[in-house]
C-alpha atoms as a PDB file:
ATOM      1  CA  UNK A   1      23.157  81.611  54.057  1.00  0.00           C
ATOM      2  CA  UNK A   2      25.621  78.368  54.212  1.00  0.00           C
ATOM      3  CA  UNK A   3      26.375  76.801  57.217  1.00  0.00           C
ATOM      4  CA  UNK A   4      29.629  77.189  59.553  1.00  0.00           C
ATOM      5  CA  UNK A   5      31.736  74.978  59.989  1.00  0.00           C
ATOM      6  CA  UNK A   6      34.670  75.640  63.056  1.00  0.00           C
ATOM      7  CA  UNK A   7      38.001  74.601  62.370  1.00  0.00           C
ATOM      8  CA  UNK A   8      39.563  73.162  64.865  1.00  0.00           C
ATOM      9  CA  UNK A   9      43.277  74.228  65.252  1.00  0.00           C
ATOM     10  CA  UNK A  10      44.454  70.799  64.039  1.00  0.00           C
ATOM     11  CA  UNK A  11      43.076  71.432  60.576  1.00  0.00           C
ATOM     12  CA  UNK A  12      44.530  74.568  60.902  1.00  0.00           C
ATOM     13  CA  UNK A  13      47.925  73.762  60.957  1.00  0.00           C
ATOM     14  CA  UNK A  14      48.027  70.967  58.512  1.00  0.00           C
ATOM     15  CA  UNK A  15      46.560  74.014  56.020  1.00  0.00           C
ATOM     16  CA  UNK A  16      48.866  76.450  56.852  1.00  0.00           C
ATOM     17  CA  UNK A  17      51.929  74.197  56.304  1.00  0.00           C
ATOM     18  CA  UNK A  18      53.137  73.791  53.150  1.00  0.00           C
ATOM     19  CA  UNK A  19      54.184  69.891  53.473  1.00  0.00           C
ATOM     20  CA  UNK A  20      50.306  69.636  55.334  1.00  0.00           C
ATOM     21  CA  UNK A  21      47.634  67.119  54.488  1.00  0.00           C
ATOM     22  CA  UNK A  22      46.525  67.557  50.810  1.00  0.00           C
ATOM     23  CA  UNK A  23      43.067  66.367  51.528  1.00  0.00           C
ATOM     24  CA  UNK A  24      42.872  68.596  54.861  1.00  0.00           C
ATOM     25  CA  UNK A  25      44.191  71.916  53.405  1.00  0.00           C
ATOM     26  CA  UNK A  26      41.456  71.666  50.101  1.00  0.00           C
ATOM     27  CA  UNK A  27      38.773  70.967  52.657  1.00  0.00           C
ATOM     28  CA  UNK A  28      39.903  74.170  54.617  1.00  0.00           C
ATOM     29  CA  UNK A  29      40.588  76.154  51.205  1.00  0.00           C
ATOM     30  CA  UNK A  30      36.523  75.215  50.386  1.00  0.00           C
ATOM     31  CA  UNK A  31      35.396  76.170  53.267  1.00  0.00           C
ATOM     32  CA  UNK A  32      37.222  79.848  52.859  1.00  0.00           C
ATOM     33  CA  UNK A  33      36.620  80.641  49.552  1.00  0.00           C
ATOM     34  CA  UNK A  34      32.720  79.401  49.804  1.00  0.00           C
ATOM     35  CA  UNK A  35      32.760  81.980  53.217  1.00  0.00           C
ATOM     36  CA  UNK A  36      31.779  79.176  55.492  1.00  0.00           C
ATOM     37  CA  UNK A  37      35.099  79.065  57.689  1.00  0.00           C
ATOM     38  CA  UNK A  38      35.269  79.833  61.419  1.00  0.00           C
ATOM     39  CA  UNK A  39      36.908  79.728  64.343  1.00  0.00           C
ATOM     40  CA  UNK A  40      37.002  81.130  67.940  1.00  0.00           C
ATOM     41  CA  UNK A  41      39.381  82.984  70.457  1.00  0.00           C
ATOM     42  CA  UNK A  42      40.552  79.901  71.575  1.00  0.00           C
ATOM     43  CA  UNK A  43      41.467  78.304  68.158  1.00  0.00           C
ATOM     44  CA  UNK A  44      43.221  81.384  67.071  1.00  0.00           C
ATOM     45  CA  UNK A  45      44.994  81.972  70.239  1.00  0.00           C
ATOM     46  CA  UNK A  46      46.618  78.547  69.645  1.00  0.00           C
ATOM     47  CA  UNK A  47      47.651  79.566  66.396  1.00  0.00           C
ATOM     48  CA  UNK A  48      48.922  82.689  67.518  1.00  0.00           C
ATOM     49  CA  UNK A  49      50.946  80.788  70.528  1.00  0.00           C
ATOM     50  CA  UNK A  50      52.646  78.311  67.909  1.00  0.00           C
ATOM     51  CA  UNK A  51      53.035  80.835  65.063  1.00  0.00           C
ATOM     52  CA  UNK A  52      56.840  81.205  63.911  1.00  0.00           C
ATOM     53  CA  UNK A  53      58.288  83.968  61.925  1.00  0.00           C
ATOM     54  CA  UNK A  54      57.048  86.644  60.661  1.00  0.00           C
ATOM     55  CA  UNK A  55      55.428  84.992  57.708  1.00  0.00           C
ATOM     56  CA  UNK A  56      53.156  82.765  59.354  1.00  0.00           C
ATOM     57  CA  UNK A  57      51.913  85.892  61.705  1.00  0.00           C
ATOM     58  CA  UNK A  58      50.696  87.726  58.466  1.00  0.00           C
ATOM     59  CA  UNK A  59      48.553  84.735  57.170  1.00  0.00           C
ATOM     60  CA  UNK A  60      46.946  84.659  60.877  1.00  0.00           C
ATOM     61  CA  UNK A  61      46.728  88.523  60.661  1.00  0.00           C
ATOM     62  CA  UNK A  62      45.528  88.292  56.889  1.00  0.00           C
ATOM     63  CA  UNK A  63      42.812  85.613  57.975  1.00  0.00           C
ATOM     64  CA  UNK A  64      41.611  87.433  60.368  1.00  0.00           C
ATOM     65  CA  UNK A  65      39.976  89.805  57.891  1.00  0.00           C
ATOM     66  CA  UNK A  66      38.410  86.921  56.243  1.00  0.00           C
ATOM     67  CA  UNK A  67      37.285  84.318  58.563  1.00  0.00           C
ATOM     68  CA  UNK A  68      33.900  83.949  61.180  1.00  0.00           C
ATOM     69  CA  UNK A  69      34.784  84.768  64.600  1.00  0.00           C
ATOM     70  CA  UNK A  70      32.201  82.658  66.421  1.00  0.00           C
ATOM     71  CA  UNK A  71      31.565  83.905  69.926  1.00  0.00           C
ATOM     72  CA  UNK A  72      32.288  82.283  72.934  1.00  0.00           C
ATOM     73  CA  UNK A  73      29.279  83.099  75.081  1.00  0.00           C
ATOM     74  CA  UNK A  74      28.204  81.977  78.641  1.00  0.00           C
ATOM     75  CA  UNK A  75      26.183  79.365  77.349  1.00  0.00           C
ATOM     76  CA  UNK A  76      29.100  77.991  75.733  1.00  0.00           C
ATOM     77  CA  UNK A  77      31.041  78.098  78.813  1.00  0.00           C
ATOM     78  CA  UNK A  78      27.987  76.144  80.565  1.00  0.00           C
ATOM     79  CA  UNK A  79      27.900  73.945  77.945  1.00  0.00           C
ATOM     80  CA  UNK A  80      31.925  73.327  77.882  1.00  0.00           C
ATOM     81  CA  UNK A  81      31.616  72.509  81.945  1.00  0.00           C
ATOM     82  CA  UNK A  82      28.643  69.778  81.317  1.00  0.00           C
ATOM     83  CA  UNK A  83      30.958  68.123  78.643  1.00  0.00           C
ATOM     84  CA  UNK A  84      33.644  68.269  81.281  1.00  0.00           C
ATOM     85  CA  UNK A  85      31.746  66.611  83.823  1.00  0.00           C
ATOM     86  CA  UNK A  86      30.188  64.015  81.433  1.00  0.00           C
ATOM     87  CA  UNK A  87      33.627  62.866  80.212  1.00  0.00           C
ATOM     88  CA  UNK A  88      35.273  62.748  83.757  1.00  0.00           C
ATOM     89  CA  UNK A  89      31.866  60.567  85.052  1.00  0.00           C
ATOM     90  CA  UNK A  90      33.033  57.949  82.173  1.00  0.00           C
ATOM     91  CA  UNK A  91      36.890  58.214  82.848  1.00  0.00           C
ATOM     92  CA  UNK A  92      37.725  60.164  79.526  1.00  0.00           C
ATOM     93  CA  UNK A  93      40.464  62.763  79.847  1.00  0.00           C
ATOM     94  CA  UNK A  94      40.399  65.651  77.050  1.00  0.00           C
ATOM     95  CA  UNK A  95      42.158  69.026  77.035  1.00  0.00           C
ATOM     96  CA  UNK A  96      39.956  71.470  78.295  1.00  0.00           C
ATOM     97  CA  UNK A  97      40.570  73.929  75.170  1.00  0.00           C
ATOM     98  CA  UNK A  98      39.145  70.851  72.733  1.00  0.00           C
ATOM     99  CA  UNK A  99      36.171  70.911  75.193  1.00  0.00           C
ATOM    100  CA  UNK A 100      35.914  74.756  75.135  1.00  0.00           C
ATOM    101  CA  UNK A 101      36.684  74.935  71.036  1.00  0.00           C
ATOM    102  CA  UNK A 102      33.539  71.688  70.617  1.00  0.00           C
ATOM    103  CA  UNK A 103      31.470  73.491  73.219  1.00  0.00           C
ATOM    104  CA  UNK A 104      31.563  76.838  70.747  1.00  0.00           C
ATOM    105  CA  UNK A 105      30.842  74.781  67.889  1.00  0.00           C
ATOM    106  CA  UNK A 106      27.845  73.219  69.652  1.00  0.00           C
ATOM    107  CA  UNK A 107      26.464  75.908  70.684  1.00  0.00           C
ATOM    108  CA  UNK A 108      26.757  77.970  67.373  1.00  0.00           C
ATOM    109  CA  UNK A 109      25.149  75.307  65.621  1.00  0.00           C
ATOM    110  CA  UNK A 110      27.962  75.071  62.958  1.00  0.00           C
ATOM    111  CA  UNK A 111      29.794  71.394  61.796  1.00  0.00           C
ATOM    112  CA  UNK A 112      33.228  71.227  63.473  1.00  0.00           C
ATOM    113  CA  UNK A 113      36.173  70.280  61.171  1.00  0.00           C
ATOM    114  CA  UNK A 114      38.858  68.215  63.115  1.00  0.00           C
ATOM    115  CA  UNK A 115      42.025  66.021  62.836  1.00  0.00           C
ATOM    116  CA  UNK A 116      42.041  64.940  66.802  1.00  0.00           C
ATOM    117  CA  UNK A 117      40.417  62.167  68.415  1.00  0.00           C
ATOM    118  CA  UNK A 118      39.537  63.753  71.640  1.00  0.00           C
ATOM    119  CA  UNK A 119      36.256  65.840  69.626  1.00  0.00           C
ATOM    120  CA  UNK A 120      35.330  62.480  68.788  1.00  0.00           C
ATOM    121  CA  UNK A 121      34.802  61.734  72.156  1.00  0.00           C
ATOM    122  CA  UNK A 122      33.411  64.906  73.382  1.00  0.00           C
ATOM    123  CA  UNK A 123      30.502  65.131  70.510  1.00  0.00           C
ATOM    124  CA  UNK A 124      29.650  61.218  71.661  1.00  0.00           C
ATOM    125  CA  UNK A 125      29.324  62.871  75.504  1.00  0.00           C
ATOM    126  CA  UNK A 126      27.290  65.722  74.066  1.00  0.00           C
ATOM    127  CA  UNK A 127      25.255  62.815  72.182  1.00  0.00           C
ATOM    128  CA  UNK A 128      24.544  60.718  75.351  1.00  0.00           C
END
């Protein structure tokens, strides 16, 4: 079986729009018609909270069908606190749902595809 790989909301909505990042929504149309796309609660809550129309709430509804939902367990909540901590000890503030969405990924072993600069930081805490 191929590996994972969580897509962070970010990618997300630069491949759902139509005017989105070329190179962004072909990586994101590889990983879903090779099976290897995923994403948790808390990436498809997101989507859900900035979907508009009708339209765009049958492509989440239609990807639903298709796409990993990668669990977020209690050792991904552990995990997501630890990151927390680590990045408030060095002064670094990221949104606690990019901790929580990296933490998932982490923990479920899968690569984590991302257009925001705040996972940057949290893998290098996770790292150190």
């Amino acid at each position: 079986m191929q590996s994972l790989t969580l897509i962070d909301t970010s990618c997300w909505i630069e491949a759902l729009r139509v005017s989105g990042n070329t190179r962004i929504r072909e990586k994101v149309k590889v990983l879903l018609v090779a099976g290897r796309a995923a994403w948790c609660d808390m990436v498809l809550l997101e989507l859900w909270n900035g979907a508009r129309g009708d339209a765009e709430r049958e492509i989440l509804n239609d990807l639903t069908e298709e796409i990993t939902m990668l669990p977020i367990s209690d050792e991904v909540w552990s995990l997501a606190r630890n990151l927390a901590r680590k990045c408030r000890e060095r002064g670094i503030t990221v949104p606690s749902t990019d901790i929580l969405i990296a933490s998932c990924g982490l923990e479920n072993k899968t690569e984590i595809e991302h257009q925001d600069k705040h996972f940057d930081l949290i893998l290098e805490m996770h790292s150190k």
